[in-house]
PDB file of N, CA and C in Angstrom:
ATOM      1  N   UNK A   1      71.975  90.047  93.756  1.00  0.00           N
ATOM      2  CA  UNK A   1      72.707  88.973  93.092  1.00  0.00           C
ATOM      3  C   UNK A   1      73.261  88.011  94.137  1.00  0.00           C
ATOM      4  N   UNK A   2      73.429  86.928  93.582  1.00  0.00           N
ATOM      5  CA  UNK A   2      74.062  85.522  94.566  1.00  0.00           C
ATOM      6  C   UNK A   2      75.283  86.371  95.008  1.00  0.00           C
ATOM      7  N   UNK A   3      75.749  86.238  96.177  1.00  0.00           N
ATOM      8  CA  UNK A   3      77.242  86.193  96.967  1.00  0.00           C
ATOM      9  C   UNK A   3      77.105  87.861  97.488  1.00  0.00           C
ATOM     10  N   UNK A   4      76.420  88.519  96.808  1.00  0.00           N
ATOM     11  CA  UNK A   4      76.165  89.975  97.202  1.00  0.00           C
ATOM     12  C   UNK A   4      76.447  90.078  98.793  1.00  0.00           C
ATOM     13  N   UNK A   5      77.110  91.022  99.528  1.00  0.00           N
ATOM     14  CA  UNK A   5      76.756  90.836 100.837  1.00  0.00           C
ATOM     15  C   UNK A   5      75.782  91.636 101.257  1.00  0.00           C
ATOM     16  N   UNK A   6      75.126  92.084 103.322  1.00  0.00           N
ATOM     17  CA  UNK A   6      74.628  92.301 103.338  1.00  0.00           C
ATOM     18  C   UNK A   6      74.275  93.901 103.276  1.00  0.00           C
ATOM     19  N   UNK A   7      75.783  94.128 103.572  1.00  0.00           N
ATOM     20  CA  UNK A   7      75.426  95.676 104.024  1.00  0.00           C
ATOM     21  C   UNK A   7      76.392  96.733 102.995  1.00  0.00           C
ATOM     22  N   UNK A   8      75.765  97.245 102.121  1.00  0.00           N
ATOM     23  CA  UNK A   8      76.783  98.323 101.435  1.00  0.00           C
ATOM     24  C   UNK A   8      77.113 100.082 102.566  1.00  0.00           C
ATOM     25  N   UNK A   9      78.318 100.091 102.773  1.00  0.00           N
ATOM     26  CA  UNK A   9      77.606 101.568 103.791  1.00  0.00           C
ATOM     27  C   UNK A   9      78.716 102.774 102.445  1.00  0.00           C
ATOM     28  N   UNK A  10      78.777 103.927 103.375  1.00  0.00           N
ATOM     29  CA  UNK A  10      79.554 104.895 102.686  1.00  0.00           C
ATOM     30  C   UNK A  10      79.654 105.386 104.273  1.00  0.00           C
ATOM     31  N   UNK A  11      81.084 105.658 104.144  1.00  0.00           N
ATOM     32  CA  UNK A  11      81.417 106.472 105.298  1.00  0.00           C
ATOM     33  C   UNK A  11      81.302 108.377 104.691  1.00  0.00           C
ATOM     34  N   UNK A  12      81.888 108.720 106.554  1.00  0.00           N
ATOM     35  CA  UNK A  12      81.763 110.502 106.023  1.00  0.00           C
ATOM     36  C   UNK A  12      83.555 110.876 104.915  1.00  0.00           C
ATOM     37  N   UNK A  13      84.135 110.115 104.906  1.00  0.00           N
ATOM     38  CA  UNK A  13      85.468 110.578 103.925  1.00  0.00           C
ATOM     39  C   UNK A  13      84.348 109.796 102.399  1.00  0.00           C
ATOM     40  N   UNK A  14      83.401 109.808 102.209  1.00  0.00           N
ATOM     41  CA  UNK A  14      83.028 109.477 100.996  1.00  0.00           C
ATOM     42  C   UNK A  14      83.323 108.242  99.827  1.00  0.00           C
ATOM     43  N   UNK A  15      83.351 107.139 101.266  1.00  0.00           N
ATOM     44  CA  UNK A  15      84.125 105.770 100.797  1.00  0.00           C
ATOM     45  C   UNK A  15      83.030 104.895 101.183  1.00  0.00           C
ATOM     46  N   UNK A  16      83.002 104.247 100.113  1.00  0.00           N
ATOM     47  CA  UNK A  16      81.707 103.000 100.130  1.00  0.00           C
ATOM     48  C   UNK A  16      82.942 101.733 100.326  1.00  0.00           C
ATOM     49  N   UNK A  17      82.098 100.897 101.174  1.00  0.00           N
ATOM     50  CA  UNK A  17      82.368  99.538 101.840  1.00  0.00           C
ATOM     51  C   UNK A  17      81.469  98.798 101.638  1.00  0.00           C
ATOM     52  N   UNK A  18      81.316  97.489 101.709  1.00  0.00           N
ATOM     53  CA  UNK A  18      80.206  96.122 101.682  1.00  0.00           C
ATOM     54  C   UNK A  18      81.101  95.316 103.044  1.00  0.00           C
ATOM     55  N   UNK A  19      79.826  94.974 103.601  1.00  0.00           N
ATOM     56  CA  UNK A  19      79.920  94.066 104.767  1.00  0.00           C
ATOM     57  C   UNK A  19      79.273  92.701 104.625  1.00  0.00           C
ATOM     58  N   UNK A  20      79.688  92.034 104.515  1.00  0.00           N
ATOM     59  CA  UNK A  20      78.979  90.564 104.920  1.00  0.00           C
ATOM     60  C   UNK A  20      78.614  89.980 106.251  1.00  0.00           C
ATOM     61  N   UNK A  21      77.515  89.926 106.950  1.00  0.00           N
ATOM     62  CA  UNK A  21      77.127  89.778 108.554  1.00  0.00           C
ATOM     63  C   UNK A  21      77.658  88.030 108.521  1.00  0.00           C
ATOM     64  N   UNK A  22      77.826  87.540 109.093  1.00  0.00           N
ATOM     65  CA  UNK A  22      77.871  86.412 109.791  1.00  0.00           C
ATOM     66  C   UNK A  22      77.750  85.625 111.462  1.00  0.00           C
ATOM     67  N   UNK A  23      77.325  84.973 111.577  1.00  0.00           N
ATOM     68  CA  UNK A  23      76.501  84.709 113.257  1.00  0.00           C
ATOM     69  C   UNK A  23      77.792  83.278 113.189  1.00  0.00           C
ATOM     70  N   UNK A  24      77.876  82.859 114.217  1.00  0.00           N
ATOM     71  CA  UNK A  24      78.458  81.503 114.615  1.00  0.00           C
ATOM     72  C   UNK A  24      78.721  81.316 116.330  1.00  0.00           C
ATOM     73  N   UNK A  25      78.465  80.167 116.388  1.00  0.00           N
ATOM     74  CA  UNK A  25      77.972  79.428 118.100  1.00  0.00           C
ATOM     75  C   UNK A  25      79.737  79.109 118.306  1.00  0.00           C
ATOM     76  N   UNK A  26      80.911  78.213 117.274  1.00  0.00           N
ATOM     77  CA  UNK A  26      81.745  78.311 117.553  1.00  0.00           C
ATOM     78  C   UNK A  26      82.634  78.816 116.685  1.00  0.00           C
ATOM     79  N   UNK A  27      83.732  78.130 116.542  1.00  0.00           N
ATOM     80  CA  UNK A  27      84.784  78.815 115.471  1.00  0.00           C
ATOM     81  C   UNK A  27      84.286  78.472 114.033  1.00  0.00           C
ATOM     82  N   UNK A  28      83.782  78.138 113.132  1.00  0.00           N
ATOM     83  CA  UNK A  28      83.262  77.566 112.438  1.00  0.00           C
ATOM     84  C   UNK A  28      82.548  78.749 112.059  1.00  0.00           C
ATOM     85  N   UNK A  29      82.978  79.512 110.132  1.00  0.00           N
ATOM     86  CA  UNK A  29      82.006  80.152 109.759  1.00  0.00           C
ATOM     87  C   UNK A  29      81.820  79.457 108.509  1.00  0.00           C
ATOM     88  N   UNK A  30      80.714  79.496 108.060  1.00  0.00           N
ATOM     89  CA  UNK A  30      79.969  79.295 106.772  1.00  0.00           C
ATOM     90  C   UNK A  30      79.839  79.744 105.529  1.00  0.00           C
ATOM     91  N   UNK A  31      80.146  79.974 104.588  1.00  0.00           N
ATOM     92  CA  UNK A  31      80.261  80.619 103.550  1.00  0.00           C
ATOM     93  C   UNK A  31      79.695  79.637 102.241  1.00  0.00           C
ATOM     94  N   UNK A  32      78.578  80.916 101.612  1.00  0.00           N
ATOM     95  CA  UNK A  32      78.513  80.441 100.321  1.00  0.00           C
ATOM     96  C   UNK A  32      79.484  80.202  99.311  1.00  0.00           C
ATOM     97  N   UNK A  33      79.383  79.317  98.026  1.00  0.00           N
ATOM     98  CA  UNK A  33      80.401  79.507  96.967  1.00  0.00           C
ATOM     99  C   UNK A  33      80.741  80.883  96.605  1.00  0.00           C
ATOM    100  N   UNK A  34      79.109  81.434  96.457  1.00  0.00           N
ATOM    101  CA  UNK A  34      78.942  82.628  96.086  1.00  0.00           C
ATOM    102  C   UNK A  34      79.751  83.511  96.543  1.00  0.00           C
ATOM    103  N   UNK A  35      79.254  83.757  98.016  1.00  0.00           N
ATOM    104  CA  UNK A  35      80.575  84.689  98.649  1.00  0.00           C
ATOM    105  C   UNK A  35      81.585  84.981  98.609  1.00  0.00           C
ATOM    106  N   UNK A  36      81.760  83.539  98.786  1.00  0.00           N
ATOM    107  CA  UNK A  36      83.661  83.334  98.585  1.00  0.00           C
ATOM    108  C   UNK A  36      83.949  84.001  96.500  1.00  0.00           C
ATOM    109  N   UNK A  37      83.123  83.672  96.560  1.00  0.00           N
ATOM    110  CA  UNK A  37      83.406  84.484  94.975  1.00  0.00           C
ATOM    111  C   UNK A  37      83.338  85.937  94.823  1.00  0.00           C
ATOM    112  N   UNK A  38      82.580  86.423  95.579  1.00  0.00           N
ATOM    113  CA  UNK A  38      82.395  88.015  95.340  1.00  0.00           C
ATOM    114  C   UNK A  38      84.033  88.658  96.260  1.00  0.00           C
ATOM    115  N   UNK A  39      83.994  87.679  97.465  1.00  0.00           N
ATOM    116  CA  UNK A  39      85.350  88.697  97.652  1.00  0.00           C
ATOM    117  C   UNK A  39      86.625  88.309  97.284  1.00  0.00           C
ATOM    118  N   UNK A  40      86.428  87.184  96.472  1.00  0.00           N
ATOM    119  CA  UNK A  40      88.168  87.099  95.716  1.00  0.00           C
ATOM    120  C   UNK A  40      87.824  87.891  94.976  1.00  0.00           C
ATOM    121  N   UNK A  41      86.815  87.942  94.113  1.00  0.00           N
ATOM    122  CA  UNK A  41      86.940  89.196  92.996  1.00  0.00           C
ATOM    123  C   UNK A  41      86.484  90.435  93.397  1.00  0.00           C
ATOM    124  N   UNK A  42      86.358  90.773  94.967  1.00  0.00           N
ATOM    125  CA  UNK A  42      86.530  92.162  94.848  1.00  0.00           C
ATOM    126  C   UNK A  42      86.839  92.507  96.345  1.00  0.00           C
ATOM    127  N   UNK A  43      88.488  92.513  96.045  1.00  0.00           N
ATOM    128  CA  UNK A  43      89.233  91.988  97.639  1.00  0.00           C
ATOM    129  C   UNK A  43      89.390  93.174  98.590  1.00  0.00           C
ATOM    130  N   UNK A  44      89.199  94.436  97.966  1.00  0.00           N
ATOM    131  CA  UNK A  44      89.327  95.579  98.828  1.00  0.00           C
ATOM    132  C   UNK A  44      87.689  96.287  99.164  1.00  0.00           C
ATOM    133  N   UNK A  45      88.154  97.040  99.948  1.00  0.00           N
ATOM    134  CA  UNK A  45      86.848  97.851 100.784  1.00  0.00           C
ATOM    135  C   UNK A  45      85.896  96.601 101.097  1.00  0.00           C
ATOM    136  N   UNK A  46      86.189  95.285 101.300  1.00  0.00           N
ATOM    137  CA  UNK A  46      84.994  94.571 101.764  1.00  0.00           C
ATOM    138  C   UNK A  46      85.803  93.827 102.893  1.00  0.00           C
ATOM    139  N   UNK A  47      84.251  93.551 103.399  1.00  0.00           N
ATOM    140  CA  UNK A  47      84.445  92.932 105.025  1.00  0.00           C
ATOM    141  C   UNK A  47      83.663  92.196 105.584  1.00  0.00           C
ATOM    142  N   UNK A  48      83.596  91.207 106.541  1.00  0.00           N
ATOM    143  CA  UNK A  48      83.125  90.237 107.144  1.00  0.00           C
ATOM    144  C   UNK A  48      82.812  90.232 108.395  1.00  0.00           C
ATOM    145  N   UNK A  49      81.543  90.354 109.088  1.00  0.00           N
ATOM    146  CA  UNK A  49      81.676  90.980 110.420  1.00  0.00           C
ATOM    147  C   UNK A  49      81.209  89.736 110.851  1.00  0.00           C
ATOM    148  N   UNK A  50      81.648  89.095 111.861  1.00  0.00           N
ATOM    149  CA  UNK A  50      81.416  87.925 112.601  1.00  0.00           C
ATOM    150  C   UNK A  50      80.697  88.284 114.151  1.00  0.00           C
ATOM    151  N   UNK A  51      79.540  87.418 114.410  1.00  0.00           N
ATOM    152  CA  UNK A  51      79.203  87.887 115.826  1.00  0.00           C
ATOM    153  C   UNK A  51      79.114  86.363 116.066  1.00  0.00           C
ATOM    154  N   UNK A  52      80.117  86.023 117.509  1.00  0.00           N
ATOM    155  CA  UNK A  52      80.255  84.980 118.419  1.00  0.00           C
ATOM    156  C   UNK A  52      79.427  84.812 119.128  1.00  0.00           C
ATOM    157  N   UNK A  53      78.558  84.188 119.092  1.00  0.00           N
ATOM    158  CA  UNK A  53      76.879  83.686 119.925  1.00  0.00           C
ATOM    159  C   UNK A  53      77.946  83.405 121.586  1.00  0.00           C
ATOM    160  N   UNK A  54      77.356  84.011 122.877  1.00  0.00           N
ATOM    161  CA  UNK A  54      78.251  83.637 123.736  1.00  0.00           C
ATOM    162  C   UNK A  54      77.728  82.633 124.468  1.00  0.00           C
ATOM    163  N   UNK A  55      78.595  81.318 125.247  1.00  0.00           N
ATOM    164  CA  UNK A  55      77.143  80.383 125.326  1.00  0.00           C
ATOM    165  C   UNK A  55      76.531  80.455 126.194  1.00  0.00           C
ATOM    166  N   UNK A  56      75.478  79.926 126.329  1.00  0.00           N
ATOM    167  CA  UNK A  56      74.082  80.139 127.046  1.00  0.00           C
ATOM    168  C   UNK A  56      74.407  79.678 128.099  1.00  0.00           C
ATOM    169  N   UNK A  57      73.849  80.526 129.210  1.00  0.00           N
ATOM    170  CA  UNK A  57      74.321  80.014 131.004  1.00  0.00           C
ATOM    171  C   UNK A  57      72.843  79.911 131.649  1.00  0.00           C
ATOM    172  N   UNK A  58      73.466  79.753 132.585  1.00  0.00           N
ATOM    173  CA  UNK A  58      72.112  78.988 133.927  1.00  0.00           C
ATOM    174  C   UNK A  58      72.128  79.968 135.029  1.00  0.00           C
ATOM    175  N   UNK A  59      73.049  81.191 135.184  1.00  0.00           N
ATOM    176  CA  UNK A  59      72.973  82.185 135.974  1.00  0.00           C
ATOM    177  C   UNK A  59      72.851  83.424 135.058  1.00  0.00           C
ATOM    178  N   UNK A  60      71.958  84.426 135.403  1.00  0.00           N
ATOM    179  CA  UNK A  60      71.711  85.634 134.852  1.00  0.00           C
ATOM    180  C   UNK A  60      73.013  86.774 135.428  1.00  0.00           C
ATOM    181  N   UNK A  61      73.220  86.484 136.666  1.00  0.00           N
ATOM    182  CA  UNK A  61      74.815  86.707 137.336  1.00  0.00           C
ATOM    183  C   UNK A  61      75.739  86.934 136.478  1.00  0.00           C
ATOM    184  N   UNK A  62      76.144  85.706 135.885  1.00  0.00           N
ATOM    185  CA  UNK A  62      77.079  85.269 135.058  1.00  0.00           C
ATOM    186  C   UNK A  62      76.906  85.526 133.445  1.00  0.00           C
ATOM    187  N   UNK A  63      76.045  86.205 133.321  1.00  0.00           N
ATOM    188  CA  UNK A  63      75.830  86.387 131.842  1.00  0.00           C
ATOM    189  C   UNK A  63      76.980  87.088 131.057  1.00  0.00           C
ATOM    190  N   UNK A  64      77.231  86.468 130.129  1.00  0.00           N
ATOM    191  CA  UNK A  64      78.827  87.161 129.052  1.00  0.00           C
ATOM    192  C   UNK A  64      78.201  87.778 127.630  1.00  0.00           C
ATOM    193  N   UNK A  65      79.281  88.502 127.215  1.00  0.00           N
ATOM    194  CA  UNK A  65      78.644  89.204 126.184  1.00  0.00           C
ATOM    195  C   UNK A  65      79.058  88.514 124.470  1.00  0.00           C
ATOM    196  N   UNK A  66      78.309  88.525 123.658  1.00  0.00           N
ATOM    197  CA  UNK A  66      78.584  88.019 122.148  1.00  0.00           C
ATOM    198  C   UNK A  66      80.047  88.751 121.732  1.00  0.00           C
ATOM    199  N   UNK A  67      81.028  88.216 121.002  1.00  0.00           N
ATOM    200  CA  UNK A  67      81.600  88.913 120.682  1.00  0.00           C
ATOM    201  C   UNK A  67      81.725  89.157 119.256  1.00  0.00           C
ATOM    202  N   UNK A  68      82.234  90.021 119.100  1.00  0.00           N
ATOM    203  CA  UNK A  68      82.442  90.352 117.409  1.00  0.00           C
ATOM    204  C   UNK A  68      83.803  90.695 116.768  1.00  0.00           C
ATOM    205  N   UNK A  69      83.998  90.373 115.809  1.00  0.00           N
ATOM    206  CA  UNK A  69      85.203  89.951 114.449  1.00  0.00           C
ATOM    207  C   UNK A  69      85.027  90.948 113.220  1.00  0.00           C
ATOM    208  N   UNK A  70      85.895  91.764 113.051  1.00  0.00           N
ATOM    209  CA  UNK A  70      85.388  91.956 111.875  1.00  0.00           C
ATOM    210  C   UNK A  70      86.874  91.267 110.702  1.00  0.00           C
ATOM    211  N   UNK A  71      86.652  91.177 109.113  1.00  0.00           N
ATOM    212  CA  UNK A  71      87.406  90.743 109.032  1.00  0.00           C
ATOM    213  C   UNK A  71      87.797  90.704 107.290  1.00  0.00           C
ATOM    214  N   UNK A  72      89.300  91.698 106.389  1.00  0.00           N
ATOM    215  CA  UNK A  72      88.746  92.057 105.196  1.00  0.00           C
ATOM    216  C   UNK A  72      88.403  90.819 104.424  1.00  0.00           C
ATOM    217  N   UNK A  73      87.907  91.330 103.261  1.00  0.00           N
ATOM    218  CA  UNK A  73      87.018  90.290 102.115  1.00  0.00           C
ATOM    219  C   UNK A  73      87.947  89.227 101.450  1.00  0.00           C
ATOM    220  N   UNK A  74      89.582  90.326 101.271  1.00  0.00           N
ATOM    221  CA  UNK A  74      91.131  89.397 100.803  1.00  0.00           C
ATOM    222  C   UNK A  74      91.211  88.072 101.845  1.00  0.00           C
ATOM    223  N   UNK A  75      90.613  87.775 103.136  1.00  0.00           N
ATOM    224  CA  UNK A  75      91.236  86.974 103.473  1.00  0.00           C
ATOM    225  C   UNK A  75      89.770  85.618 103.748  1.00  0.00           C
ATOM    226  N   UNK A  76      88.981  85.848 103.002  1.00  0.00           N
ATOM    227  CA  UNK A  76      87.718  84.946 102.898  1.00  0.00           C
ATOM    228  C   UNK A  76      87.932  83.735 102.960  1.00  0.00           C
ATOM    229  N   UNK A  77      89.101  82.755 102.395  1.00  0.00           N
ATOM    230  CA  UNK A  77      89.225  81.763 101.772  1.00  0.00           C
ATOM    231  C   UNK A  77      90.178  81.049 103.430  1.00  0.00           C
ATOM    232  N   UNK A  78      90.789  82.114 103.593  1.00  0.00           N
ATOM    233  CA  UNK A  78      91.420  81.743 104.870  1.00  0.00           C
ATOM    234  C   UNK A  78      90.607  81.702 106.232  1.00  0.00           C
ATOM    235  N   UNK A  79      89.793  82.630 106.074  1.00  0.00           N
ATOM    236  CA  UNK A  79      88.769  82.857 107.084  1.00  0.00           C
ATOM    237  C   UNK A  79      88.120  81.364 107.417  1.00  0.00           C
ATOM    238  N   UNK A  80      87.320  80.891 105.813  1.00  0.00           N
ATOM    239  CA  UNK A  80      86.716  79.592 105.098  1.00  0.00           C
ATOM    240  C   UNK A  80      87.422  78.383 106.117  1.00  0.00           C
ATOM    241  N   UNK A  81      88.474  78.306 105.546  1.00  0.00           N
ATOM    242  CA  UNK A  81      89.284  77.119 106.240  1.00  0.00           C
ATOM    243  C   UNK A  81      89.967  77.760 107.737  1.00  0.00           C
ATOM    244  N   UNK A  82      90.098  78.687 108.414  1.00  0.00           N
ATOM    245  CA  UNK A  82      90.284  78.050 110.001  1.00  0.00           C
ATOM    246  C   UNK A  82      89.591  78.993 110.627  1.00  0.00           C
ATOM    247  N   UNK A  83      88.224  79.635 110.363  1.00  0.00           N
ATOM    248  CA  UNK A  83      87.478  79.792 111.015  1.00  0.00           C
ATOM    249  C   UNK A  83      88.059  81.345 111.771  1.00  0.00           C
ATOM    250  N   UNK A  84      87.701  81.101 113.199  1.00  0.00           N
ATOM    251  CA  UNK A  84      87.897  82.279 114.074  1.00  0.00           C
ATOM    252  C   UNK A  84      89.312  82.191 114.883  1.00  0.00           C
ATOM    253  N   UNK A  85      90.055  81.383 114.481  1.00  0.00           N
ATOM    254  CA  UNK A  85      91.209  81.154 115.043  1.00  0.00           C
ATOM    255  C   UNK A  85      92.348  82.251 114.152  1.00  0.00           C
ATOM    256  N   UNK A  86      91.747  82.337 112.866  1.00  0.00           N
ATOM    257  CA  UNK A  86      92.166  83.781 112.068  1.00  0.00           C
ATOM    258  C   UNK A  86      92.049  84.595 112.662  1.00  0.00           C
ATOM    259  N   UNK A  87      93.514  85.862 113.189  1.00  0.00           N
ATOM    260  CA  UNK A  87      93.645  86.857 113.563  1.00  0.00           C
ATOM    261  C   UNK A  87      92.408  87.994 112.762  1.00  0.00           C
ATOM    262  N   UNK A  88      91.376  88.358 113.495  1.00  0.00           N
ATOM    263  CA  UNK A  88      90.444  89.673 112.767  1.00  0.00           C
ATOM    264  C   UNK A  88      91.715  90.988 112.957  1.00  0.00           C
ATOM    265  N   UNK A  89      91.024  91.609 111.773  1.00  0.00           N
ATOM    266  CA  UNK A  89      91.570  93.189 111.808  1.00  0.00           C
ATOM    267  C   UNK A  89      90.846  94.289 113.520  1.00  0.00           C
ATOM    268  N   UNK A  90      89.734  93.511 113.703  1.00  0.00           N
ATOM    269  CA  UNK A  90      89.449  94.435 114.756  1.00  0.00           C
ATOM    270  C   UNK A  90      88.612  93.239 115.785  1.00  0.00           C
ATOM    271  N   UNK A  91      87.966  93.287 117.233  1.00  0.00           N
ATOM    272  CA  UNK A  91      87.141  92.460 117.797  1.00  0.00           C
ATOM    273  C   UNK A  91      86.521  93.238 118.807  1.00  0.00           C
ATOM    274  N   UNK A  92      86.185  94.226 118.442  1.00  0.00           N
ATOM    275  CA  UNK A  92      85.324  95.014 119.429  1.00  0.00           C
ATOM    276  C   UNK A  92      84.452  95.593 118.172  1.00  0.00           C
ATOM    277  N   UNK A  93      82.823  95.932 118.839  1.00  0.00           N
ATOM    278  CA  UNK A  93      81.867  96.487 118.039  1.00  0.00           C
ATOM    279  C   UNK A  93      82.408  98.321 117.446  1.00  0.00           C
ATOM    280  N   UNK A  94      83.065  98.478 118.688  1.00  0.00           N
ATOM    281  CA  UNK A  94      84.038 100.054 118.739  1.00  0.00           C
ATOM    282  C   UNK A  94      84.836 100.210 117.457  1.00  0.00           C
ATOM    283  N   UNK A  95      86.245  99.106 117.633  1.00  0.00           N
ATOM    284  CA  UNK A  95      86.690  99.376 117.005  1.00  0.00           C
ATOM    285  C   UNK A  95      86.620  98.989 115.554  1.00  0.00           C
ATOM    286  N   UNK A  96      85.554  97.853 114.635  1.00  0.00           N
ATOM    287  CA  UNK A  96      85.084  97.868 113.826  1.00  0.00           C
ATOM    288  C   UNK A  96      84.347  99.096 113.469  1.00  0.00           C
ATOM    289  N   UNK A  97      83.473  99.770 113.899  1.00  0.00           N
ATOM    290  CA  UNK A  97      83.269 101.184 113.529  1.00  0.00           C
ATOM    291  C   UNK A  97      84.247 102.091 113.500  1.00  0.00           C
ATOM    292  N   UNK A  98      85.498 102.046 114.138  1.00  0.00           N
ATOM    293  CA  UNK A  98      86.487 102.926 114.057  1.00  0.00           C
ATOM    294  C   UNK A  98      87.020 102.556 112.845  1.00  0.00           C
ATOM    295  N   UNK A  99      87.217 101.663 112.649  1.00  0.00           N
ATOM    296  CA  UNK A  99      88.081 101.141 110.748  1.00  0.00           C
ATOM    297  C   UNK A  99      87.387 101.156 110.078  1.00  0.00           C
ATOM    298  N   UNK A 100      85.917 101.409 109.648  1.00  0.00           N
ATOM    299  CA  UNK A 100      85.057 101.745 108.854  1.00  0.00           C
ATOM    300  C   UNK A 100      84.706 102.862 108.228  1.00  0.00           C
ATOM    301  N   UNK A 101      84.612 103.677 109.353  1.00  0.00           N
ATOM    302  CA  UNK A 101      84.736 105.333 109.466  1.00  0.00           C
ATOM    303  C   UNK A 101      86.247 105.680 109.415  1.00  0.00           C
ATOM    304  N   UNK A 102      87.254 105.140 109.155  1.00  0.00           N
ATOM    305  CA  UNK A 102      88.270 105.741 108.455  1.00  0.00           C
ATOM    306  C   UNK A 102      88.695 105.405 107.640  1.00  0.00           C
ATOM    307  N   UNK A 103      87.892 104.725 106.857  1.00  0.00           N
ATOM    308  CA  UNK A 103      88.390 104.302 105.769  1.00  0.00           C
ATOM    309  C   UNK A 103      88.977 105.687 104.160  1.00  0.00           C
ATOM    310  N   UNK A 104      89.355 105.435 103.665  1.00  0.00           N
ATOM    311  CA  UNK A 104      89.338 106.866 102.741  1.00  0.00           C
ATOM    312  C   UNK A 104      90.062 106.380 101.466  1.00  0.00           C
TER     313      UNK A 104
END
């Protein structure tokens, strides 16, 4: 269905979550109507995982790593309007799996 996100998981405490992936170069994320509709109307156990494209360099030396956001579904609309300047619940790939897997 429209706004569906991408990833339904179930952790081991026997708790299903939905993730919505999202990519972005800067602060600026994108959202369907759709989306933004599925998580006002369904504001818990969902989430938004953001990966920060890191920018592209001219030394292999100097290479930096993408970072990642994750971020719940209640705050979509806020997310919508200021982007990545919104405090995430987590910004490591770690600890997004750590709040996932404890969910209960």
């Amino acid at each position: 269905a429209f706004g569906t996100p991408d990833l339904l998981g179930y952790n081991t405490n026997c708790h299903f979550f939905t993730v919505e992936l999202k990519v972005t170069s800067g602060n600026k994320i994108r959202f369907s109507p759709h989306q933004i509709s599925f998580h006002v109307r369904h504001p818990l156990n969902t989430f938004i995982l953001v990966k920060k494209l890191a920018p592209s360099l001219s030394k292999l030396s100097d290479k930096k790593l993408d970072e990642y956001y994750l971020y719940e579904g209640k705050d979509i609309q806020e997310l919508a309007a200021s982007g990545l300047s919104l405090d995430a619940c987590c910004s490591s790939l770690d600890a997004c799996r750590l709040k996932l897997e404890s969910l209960a």
